[in-house]
C-alpha atoms as a PDB file:
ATOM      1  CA  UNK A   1     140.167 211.060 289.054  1.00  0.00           C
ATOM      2  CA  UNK A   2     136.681 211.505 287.840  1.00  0.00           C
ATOM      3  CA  UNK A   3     136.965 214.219 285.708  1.00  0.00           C
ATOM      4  CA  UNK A   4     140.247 212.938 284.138  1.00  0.00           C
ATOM      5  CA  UNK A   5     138.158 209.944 283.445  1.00  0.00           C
ATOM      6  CA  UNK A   6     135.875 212.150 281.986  1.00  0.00           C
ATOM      7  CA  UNK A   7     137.974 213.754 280.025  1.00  0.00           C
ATOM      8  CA  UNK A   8     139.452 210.794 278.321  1.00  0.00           C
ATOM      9  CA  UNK A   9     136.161 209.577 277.536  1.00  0.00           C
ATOM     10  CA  UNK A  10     135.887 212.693 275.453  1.00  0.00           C
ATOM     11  CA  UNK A  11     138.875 212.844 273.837  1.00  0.00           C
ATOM     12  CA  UNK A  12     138.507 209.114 272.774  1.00  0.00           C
ATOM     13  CA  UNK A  13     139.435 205.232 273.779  1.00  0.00           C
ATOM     14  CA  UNK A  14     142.955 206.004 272.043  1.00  0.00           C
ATOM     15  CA  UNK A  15     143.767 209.370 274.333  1.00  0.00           C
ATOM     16  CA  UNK A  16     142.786 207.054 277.368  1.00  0.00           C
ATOM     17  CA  UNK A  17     145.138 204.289 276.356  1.00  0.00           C
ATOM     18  CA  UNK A  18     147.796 206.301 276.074  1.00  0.00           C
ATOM     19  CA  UNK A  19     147.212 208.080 279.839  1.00  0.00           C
ATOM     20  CA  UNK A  20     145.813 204.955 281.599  1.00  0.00           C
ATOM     21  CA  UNK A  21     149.388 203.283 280.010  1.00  0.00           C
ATOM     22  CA  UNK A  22     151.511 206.179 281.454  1.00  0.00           C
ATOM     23  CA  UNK A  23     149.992 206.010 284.669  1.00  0.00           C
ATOM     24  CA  UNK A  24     149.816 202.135 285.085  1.00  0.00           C
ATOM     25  CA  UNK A  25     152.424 200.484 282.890  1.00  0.00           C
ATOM     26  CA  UNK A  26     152.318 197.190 285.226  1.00  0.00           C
ATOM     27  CA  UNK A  27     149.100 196.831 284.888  1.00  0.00           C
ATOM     28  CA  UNK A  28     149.248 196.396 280.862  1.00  0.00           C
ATOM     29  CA  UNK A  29     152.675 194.220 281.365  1.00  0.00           C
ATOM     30  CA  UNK A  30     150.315 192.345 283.859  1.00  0.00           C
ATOM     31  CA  UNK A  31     147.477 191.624 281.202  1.00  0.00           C
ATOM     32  CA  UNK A  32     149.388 191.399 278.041  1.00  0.00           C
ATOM     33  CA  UNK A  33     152.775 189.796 277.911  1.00  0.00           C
ATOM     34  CA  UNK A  34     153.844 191.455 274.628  1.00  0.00           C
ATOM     35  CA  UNK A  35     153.965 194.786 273.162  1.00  0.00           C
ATOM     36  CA  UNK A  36     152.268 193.710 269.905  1.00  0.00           C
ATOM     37  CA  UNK A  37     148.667 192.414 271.278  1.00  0.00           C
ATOM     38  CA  UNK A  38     148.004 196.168 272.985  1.00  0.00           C
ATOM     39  CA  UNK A  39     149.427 197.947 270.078  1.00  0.00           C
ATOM     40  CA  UNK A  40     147.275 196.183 267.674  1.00  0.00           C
ATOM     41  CA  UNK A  41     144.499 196.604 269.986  1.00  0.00           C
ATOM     42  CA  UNK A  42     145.306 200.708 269.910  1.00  0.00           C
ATOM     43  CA  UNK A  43     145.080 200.482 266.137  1.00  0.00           C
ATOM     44  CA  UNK A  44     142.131 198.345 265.453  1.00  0.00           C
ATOM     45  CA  UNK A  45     139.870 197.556 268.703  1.00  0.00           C
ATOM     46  CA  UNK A  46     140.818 200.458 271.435  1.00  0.00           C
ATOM     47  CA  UNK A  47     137.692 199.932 273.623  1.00  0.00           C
ATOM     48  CA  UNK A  48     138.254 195.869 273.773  1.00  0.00           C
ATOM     49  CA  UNK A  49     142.055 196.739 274.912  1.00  0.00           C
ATOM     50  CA  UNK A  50     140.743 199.147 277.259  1.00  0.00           C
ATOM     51  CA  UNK A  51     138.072 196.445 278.811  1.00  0.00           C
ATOM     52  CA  UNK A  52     140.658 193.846 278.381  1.00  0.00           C
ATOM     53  CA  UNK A  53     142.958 195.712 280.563  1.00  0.00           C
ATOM     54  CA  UNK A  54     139.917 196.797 283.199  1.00  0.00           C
ATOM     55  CA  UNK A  55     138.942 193.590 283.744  1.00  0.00           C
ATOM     56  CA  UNK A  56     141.817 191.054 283.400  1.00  0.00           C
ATOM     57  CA  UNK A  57     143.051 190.513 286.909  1.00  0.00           C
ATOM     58  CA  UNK A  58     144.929 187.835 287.923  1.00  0.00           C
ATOM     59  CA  UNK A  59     142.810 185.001 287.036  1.00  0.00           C
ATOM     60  CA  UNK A  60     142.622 186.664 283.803  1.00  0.00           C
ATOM     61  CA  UNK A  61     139.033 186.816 282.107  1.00  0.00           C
ATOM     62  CA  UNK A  62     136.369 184.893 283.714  1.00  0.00           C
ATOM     63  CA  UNK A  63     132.628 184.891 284.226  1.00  0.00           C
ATOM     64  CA  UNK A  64     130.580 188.145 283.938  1.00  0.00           C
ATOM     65  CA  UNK A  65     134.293 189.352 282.319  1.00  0.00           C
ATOM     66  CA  UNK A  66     133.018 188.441 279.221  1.00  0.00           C
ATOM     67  CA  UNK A  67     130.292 190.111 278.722  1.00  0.00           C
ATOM     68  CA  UNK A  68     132.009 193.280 279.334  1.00  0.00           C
ATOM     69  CA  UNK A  69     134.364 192.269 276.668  1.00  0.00           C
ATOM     70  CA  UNK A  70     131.637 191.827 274.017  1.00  0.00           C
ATOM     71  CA  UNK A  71     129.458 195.110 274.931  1.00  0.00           C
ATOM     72  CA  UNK A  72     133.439 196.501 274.640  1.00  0.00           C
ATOM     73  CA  UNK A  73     133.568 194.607 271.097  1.00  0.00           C
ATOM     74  CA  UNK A  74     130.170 195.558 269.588  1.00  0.00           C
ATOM     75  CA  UNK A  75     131.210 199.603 270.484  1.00  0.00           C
ATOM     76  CA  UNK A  76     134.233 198.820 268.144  1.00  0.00           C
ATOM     77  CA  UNK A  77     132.439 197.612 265.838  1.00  0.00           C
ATOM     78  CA  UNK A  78     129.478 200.398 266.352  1.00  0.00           C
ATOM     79  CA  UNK A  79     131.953 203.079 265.946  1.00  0.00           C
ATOM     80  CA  UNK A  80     133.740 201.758 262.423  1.00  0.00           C
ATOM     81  CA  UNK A  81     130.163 201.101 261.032  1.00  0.00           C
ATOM     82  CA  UNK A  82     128.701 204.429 262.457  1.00  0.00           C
ATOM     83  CA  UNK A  83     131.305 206.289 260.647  1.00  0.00           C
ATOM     84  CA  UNK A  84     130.776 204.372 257.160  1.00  0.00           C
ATOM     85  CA  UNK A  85     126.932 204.926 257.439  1.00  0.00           C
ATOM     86  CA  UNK A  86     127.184 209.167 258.889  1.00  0.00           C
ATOM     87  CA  UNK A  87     129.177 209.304 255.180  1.00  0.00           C
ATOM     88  CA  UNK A  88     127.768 207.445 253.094  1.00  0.00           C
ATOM     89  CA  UNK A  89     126.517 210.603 251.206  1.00  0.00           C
ATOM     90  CA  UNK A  90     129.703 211.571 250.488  1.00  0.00           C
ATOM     91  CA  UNK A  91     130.314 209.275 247.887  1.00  0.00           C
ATOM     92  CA  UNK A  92     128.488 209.660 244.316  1.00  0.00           C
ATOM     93  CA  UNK A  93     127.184 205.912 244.731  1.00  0.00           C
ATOM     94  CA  UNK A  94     125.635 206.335 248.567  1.00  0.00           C
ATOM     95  CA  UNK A  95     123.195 209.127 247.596  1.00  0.00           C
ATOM     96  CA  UNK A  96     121.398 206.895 244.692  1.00  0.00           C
ATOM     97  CA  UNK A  97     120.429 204.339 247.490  1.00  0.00           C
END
């Protein structure tokens, strides 16, 4: 299980959505009670769906859950801003800065 983790990690927070939801598919129906909220979450936030999913249990998110959630957030928002400022020399505009 560890290296499949592994794996997944490599490959990318959409790869492991996809296996962790073929492997567990009442888990997701457990933390999200439609199809829309996981598939948005697959599009635009896959780390947050992925913590969502680790950490909602039964009680749903509570306490120290949260904080996971936002280190979750902040690497979604990390990786959309990392990828604007590694090409930012692509454009004609970015190199004058």
């Amino acid at each position: 299980m560890c290296c499949l983790f592994t794996t997944l990690l490599f490959l990318g927070p959409r790869a492991g959505i996809l296996v962790w939801w073929l492997i567990q598919p009442v888990r997701w129906q457990a933390a999200f009670e439609t199809f829309i909220w996981p598939f948005l979450g697959f599009l635009f936030l896959p780390w947050t769906t992925l913590m969502y999913v680790a950490v909602a249990g039964a009680n749903g998110v509570i306490g120290f859950d949260w904080v996971w959630l936002g280190l979750a957030v902040l690497m979604d928002v990390g990786m959309y801003l990392g990828g604007g400022y590694g090409n930012r020399n692509r454009l004609p505009y970015g190199s004058q800065a």
